[in-house]
C-alpha atoms as a PDB file:
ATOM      1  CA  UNK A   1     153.262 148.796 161.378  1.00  0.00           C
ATOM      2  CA  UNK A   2     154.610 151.992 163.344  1.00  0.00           C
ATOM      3  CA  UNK A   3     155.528 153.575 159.848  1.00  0.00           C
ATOM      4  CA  UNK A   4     152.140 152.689 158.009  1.00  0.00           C
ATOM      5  CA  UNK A   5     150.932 154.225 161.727  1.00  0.00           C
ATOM      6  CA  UNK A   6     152.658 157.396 161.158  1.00  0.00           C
ATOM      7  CA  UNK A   7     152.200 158.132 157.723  1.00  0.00           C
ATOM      8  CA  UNK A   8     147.632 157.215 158.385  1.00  0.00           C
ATOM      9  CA  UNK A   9     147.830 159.588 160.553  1.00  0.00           C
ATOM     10  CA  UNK A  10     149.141 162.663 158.801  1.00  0.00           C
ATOM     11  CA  UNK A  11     147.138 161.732 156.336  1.00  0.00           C
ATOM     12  CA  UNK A  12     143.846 161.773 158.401  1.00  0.00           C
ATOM     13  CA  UNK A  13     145.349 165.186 159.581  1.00  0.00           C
ATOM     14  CA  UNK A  14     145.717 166.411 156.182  1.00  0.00           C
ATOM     15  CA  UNK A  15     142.444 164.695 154.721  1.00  0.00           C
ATOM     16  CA  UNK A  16     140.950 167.549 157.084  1.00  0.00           C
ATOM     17  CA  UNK A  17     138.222 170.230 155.955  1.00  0.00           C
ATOM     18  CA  UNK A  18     140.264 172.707 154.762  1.00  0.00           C
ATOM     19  CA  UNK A  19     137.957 175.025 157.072  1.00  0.00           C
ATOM     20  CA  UNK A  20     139.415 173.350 160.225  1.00  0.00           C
ATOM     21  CA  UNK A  21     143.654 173.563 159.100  1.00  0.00           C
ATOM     22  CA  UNK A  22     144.148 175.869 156.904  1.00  0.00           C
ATOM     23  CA  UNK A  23     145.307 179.233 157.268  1.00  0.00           C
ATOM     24  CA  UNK A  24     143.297 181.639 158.999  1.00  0.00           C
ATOM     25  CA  UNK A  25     143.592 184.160 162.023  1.00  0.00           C
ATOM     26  CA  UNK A  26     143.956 182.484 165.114  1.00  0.00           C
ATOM     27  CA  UNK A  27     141.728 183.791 167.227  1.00  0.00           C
ATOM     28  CA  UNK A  28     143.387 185.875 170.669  1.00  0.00           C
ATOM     29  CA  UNK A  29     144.660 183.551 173.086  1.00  0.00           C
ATOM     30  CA  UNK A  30     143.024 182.974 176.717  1.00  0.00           C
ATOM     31  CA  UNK A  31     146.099 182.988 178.212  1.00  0.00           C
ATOM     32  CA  UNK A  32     149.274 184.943 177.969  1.00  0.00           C
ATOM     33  CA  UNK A  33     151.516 183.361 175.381  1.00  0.00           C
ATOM     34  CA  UNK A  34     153.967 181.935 178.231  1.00  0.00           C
ATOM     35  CA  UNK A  35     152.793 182.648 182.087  1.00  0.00           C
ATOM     36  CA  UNK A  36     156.113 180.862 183.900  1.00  0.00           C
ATOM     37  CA  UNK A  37     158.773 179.084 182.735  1.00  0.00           C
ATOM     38  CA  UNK A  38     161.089 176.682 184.832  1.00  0.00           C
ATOM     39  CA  UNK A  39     164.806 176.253 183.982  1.00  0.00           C
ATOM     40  CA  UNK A  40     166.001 173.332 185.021  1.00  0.00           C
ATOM     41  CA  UNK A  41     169.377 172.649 185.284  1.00  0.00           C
ATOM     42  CA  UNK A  42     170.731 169.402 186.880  1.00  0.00           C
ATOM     43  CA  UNK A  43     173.714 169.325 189.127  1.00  0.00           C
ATOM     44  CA  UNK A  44     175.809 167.447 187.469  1.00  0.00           C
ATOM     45  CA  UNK A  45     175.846 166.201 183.547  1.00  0.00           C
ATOM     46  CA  UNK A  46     178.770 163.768 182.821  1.00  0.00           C
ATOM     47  CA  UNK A  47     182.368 164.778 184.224  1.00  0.00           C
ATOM     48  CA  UNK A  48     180.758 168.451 184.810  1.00  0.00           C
ATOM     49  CA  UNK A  49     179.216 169.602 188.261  1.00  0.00           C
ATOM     50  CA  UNK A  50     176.869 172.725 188.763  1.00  0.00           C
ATOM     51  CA  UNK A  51     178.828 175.291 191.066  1.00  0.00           C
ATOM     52  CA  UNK A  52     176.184 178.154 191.115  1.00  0.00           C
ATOM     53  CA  UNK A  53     173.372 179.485 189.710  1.00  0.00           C
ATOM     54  CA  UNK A  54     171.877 182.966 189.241  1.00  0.00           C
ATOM     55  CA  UNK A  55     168.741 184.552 188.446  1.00  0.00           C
ATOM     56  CA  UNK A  56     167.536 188.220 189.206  1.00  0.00           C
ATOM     57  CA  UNK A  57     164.001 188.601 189.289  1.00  0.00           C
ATOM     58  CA  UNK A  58     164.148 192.126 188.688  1.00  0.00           C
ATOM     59  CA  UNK A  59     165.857 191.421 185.345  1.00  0.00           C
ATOM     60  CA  UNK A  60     164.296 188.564 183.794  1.00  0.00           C
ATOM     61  CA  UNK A  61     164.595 189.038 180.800  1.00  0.00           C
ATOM     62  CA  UNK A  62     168.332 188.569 181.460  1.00  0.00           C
ATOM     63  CA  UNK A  63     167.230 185.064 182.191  1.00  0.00           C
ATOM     64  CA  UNK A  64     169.493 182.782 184.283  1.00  0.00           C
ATOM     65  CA  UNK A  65     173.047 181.818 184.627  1.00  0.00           C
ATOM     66  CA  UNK A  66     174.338 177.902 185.715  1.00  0.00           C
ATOM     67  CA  UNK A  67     178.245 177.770 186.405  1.00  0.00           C
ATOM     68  CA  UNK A  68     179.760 174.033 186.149  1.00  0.00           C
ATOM     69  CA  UNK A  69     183.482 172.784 186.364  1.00  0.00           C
ATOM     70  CA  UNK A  70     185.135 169.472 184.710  1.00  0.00           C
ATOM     71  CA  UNK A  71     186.355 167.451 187.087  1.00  0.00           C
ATOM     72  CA  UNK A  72     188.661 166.415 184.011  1.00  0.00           C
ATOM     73  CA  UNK A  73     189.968 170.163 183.253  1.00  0.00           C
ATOM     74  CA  UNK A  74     189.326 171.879 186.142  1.00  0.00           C
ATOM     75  CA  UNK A  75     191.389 174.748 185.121  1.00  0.00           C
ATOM     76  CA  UNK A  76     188.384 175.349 182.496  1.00  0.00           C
ATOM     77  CA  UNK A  77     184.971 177.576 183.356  1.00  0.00           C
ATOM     78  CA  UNK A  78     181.944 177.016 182.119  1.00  0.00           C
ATOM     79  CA  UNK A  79     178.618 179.215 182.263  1.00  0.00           C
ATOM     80  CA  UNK A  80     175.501 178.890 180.764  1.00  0.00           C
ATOM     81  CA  UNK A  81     172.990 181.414 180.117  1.00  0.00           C
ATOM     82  CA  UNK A  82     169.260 180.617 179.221  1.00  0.00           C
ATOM     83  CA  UNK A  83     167.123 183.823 178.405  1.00  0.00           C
ATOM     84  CA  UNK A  84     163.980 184.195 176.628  1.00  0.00           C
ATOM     85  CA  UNK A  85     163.908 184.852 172.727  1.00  0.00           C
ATOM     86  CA  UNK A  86     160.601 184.568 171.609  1.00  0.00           C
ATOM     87  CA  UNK A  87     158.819 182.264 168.783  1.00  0.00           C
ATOM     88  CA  UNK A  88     160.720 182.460 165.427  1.00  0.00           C
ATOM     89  CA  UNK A  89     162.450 180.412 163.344  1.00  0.00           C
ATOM     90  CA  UNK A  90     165.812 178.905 164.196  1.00  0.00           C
ATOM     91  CA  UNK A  91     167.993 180.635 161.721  1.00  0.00           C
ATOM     92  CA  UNK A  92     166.339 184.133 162.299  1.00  0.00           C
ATOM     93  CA  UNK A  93     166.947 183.360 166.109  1.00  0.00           C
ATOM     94  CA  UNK A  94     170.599 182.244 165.986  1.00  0.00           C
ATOM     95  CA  UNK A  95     171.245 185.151 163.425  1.00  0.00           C
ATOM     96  CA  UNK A  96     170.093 187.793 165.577  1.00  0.00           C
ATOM     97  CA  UNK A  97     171.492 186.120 169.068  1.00  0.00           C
ATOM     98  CA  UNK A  98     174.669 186.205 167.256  1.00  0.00           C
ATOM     99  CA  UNK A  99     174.821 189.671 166.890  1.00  0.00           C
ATOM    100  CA  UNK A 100     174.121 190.687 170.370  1.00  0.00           C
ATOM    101  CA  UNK A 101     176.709 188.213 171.240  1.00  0.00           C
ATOM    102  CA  UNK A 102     179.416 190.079 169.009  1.00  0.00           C
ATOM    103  CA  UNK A 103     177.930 193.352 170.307  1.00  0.00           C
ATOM    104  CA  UNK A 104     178.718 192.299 174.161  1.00  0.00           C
ATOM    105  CA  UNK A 105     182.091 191.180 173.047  1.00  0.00           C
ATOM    106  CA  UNK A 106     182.930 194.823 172.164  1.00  0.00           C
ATOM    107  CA  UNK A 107     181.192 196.222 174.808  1.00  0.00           C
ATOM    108  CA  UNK A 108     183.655 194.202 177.840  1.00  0.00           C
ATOM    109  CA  UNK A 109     186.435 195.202 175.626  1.00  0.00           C
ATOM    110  CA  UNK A 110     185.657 198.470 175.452  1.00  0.00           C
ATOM    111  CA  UNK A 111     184.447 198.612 179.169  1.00  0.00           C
ATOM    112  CA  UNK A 112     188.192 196.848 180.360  1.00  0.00           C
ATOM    113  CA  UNK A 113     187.249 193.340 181.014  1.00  0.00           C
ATOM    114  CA  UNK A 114     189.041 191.773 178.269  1.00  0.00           C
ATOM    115  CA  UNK A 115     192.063 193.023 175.739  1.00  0.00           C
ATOM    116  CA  UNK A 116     193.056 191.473 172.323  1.00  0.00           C
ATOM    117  CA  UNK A 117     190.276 189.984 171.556  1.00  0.00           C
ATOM    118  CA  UNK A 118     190.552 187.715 168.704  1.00  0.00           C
ATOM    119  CA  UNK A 119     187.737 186.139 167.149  1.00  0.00           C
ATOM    120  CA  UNK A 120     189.129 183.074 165.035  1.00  0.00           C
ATOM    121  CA  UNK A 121     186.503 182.076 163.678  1.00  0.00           C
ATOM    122  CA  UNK A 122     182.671 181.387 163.491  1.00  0.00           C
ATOM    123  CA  UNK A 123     180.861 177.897 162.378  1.00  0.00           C
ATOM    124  CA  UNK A 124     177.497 176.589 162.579  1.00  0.00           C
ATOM    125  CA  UNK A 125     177.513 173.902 165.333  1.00  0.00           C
ATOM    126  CA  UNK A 126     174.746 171.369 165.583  1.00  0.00           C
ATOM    127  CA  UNK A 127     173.914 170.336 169.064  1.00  0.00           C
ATOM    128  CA  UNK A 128     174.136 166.639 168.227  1.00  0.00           C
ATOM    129  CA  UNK A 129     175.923 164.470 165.481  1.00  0.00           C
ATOM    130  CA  UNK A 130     173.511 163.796 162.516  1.00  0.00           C
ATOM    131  CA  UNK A 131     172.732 160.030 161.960  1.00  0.00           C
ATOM    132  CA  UNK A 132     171.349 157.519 160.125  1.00  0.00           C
ATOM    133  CA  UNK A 133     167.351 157.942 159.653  1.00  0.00           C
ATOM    134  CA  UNK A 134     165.604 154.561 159.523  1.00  0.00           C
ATOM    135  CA  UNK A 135     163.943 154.207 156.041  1.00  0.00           C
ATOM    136  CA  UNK A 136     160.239 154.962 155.952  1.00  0.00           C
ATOM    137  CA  UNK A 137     157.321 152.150 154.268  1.00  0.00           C
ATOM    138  CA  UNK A 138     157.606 154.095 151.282  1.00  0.00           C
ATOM    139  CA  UNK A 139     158.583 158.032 149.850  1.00  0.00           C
ATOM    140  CA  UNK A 140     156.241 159.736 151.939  1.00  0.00           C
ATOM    141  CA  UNK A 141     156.781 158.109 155.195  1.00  0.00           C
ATOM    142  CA  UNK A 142     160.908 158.543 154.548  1.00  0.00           C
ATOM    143  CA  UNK A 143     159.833 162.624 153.837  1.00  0.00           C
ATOM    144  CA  UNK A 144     157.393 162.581 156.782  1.00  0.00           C
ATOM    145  CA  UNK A 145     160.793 161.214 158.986  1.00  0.00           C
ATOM    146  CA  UNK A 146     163.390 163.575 157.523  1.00  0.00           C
ATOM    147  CA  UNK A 147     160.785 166.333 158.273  1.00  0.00           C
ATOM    148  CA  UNK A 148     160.827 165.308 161.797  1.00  0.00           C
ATOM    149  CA  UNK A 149     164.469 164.928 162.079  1.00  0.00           C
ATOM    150  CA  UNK A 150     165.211 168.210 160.953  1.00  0.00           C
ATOM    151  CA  UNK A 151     162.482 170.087 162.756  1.00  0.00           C
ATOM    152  CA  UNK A 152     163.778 168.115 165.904  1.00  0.00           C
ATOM    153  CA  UNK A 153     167.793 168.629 165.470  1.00  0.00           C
ATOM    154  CA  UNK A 154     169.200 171.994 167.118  1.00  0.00           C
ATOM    155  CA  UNK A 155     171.722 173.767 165.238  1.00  0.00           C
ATOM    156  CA  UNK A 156     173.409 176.524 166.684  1.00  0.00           C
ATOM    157  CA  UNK A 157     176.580 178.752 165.685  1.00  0.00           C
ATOM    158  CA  UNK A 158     180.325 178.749 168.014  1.00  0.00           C
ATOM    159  CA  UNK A 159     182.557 180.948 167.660  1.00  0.00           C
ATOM    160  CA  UNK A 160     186.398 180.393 168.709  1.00  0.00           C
ATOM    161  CA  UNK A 161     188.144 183.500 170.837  1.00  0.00           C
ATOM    162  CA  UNK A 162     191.309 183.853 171.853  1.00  0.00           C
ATOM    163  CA  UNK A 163     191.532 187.146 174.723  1.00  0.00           C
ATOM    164  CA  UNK A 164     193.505 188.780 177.572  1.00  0.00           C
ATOM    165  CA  UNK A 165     191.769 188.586 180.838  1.00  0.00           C
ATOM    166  CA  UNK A 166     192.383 192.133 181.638  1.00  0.00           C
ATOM    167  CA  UNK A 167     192.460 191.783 185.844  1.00  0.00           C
ATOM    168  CA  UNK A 168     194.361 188.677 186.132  1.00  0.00           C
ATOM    169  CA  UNK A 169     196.344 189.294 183.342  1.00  0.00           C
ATOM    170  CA  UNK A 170     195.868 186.162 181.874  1.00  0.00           C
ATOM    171  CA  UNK A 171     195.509 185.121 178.069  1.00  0.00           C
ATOM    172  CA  UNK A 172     192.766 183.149 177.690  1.00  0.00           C
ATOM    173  CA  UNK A 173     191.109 180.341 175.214  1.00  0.00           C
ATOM    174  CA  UNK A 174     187.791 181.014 174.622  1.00  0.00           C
ATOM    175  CA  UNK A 175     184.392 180.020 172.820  1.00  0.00           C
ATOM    176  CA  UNK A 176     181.134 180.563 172.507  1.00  0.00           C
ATOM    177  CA  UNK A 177     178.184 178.808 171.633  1.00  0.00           C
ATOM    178  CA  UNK A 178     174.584 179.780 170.850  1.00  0.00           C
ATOM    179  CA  UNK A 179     171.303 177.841 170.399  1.00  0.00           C
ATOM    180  CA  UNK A 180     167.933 178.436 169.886  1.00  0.00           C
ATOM    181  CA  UNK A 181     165.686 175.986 171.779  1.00  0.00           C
ATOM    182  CA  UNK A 182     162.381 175.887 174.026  1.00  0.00           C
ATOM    183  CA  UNK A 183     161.747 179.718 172.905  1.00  0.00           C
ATOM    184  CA  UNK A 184     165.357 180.493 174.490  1.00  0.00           C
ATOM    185  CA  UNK A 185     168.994 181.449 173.815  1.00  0.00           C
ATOM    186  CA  UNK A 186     170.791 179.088 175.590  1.00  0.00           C
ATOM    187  CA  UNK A 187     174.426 180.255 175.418  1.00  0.00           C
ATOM    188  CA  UNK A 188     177.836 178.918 176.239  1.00  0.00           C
ATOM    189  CA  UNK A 189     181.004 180.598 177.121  1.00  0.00           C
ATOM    190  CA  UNK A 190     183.812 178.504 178.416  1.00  0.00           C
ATOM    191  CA  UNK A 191     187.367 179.757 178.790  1.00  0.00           C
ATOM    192  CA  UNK A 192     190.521 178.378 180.358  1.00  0.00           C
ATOM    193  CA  UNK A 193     194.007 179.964 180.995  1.00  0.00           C
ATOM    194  CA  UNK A 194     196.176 179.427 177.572  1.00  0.00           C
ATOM    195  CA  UNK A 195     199.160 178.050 180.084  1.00  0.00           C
ATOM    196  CA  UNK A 196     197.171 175.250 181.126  1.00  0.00           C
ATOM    197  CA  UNK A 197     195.987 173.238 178.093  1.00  0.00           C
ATOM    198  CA  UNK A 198     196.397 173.640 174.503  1.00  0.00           C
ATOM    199  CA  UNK A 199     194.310 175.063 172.526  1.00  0.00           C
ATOM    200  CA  UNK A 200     193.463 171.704 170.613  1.00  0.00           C
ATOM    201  CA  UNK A 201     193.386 170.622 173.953  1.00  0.00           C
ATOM    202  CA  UNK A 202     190.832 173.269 174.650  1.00  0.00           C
ATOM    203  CA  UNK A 203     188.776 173.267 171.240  1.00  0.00           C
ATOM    204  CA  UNK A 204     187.392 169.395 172.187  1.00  0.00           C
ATOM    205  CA  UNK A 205     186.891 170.205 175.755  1.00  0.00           C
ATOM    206  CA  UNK A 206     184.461 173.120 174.574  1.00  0.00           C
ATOM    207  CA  UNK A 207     182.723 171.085 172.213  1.00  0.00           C
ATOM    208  CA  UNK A 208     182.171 168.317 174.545  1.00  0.00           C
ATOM    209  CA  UNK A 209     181.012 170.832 177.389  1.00  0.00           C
ATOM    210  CA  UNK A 210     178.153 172.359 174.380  1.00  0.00           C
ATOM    211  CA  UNK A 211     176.714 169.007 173.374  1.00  0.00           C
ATOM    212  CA  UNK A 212     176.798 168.004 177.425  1.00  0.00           C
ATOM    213  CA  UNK A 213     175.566 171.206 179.164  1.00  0.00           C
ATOM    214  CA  UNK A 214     173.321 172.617 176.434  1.00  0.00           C
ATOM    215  CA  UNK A 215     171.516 169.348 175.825  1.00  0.00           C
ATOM    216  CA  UNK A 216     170.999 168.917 179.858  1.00  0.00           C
ATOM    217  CA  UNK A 217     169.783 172.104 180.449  1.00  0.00           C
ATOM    218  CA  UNK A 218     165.886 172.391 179.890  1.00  0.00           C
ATOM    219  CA  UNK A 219     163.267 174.878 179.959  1.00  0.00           C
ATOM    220  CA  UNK A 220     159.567 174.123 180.620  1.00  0.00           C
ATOM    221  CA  UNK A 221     156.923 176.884 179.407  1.00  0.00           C
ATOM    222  CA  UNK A 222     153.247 177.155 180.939  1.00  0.00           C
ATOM    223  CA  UNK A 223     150.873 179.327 179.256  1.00  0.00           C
ATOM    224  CA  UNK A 224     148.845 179.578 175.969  1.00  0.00           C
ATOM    225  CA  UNK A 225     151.584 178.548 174.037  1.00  0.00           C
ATOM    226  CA  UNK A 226     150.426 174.807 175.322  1.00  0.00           C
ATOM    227  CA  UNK A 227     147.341 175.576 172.572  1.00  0.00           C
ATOM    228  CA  UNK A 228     148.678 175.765 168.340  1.00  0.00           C
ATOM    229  CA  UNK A 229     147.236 175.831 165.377  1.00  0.00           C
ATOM    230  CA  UNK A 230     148.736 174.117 162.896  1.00  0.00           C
ATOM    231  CA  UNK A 231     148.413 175.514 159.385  1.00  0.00           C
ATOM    232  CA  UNK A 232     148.560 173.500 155.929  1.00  0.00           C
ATOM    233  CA  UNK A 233     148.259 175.171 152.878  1.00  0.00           C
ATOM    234  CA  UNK A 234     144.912 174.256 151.015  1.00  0.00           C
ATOM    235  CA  UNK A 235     146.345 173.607 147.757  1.00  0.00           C
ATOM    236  CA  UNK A 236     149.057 171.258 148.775  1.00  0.00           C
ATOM    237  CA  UNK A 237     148.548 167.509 148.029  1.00  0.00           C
ATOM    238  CA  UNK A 238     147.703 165.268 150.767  1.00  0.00           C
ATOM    239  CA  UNK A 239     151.280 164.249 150.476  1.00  0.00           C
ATOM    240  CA  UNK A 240     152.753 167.602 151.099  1.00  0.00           C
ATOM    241  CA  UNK A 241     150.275 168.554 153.712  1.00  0.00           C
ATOM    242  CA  UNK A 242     151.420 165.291 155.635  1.00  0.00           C
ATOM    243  CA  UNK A 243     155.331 166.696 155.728  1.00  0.00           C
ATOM    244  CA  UNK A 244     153.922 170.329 156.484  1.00  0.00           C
ATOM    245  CA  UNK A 245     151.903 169.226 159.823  1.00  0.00           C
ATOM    246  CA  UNK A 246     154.765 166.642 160.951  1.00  0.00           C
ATOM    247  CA  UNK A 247     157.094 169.430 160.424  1.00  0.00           C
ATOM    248  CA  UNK A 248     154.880 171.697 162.750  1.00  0.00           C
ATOM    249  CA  UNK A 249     153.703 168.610 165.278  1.00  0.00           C
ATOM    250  CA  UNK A 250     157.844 168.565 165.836  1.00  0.00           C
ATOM    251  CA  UNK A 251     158.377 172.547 166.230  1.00  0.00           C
ATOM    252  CA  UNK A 252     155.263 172.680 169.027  1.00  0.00           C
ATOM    253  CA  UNK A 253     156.842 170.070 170.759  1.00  0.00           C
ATOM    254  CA  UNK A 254     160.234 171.128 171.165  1.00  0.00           C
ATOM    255  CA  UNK A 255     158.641 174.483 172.801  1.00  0.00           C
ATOM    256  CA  UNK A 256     158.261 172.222 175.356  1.00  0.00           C
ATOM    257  CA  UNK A 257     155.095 174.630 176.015  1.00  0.00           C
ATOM    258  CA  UNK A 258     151.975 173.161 179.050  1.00  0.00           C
ATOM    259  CA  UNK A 259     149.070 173.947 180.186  1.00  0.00           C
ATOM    260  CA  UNK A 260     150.421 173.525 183.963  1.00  0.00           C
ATOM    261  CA  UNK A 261     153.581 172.617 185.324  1.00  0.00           C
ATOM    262  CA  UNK A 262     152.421 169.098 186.564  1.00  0.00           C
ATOM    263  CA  UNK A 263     151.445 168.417 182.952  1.00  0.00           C
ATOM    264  CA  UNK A 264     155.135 169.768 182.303  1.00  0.00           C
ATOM    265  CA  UNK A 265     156.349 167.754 185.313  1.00  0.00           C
ATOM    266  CA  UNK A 266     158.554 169.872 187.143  1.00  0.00           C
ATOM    267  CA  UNK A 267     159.340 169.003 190.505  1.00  0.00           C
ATOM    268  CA  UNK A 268     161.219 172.032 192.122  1.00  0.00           C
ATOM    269  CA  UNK A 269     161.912 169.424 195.297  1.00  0.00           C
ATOM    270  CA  UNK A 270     163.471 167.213 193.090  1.00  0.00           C
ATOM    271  CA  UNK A 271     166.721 165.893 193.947  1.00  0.00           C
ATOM    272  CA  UNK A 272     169.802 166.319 191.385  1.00  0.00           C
ATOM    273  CA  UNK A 273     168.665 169.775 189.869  1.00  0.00           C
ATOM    274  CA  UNK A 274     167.937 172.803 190.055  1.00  0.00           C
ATOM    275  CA  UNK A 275     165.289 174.782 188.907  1.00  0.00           C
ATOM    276  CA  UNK A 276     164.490 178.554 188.808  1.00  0.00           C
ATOM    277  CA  UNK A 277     161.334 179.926 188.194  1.00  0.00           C
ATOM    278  CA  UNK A 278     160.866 182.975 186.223  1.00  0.00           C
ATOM    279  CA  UNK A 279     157.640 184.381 186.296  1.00  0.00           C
ATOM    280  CA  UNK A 280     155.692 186.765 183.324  1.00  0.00           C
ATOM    281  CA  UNK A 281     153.747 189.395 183.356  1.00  0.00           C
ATOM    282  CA  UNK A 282     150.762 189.518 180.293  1.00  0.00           C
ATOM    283  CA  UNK A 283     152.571 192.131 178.153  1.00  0.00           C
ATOM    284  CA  UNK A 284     156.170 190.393 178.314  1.00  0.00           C
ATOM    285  CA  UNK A 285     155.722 187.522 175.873  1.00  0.00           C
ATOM    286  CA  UNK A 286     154.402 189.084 172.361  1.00  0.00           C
ATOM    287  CA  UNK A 287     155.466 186.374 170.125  1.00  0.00           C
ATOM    288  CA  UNK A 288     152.661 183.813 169.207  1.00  0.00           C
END
């Protein structure tokens, strides 16, 4: 009954008046696109435990910084930095994050924080395993849940370092991981002394720490980007229009995007986290 539930409903949606879905010029929003957003990062996710946080009001759009420690492999450091991207697609996101992270690279080279640095390699890195999709009531329903699925699944890119930590001296393992998610980077660098583990060692620490951390950490938008439009194109069967507006439903929602923060239930007294709120002005947020 749940997949005969899902599939009526796209259809209903996609039955629509082609006047009230399909593509036209949204009108100007009410409300800037995102007015505050809350990053909330919790103090401790698995065998990791939030040491510090960071945000600078005065540079938000450098967004904010969470430092956590395994209590397995303490010798390893963690950081992760959420700052705001803007609404485009994943791949354009992650392409374009992943040059500025190659550009800062050079630039603490250059500037004497690292030597030898050695970028090994670079592979796409989804944020969680892929599995098994339950089989829909029939074609459309199994198309309407893959649509979901992959609209829903963050993929993201790492990239494995190996670098000399220029003031201790040190030779360092060292990755990086970036993902595109609630309108955010949220990026990963974790590094650990070469002496202390191996790099194998090292490798499925980091990838642990990505899925753990990244995953954990949240961001919850207020603003006009609670309101969307979904668009379906006016030629496209029934069928099709079904896949395009579950494909859309899925995107909105992992904006994580409210019309107040009750309705996005943050709770800055909240035990267990901690959350930093980053205030916009009007003109900061352009993409809608």
């Amino acid at each position: 009954m749940v997949q005969k539930s899902l599939w009526l409903s796209l259809c209903l949606l996609a039955a629509m008046p082609v006047t009230a879905i399909a593509r036209t010029a949204p009108a100007e929003p009410a409300r800037a696109y995102i007015e505050t957003s809350y990053v909330i990062a919790p103090q401790s996710v698995d065998d990791f435990t939030l040491e510090r946080s960071s945000y600078d009001p005065a540079n938000k759009l450098a967004g904010a910084g969470f430092g956590y420690r395994s209590s397995d492999a303490p010798q390893a450091t963690a950081s992760v930095f959420v700052y705001p991207s803007g609404r485009m697609d994943e791949a354009t996101a992650v392409e374009t994050g992943m040059q500025a992270l190659h550009s800062e690279l050079k630039q603490a080279e250059a500037a004497g924080i690292y030597a030898q640095v050695q970028e090994l390699d670079e592979a796409p890195f989804a944020l969680r395993a892929d599995t098994a999709l339950r089989k829909g009531a029939n074609d459309i329903d199994t198309a309407v849940i893959l649509a979901i699925a992959n609209a829903e699944q963050v993929h993201g890119r790492r990239l494995r370092l190996s670098m000399q930590h220029v003031s201790s001296n040190q030779p360092l393992h060292s990755s990086a991981y970036l993902f595109y998610k609630q309108l955010y980077y949220a990026k990963l660098r974790i590094s650990a002394d070469q002496a202390s583990m191996s790099r194998e060692a090292f490798d499925t620490l980091a990838d642990r720490a990505a899925r753990s951390l990244i995953a954990a950490v949240k961001v919850a938008n207020v603003g006009g980007c609670a309101s969307s439009t979904m668009y379906v194109d006016p030629k496209a069967k029934p069928e099709q229009g079904a896949v395009q507006l579950a494909t859309q439903m899925a995107t909105q929602l992992g904006y994580n995007c409210h019309g107040t923060a009750k309705e996005a239930g943050v709770d800055q007294r909240a035990s267990g986290v901690s959350v930093i709120e980053i205030h916009y002005d009007a003109d900061d947020w352009k993409s809608q």
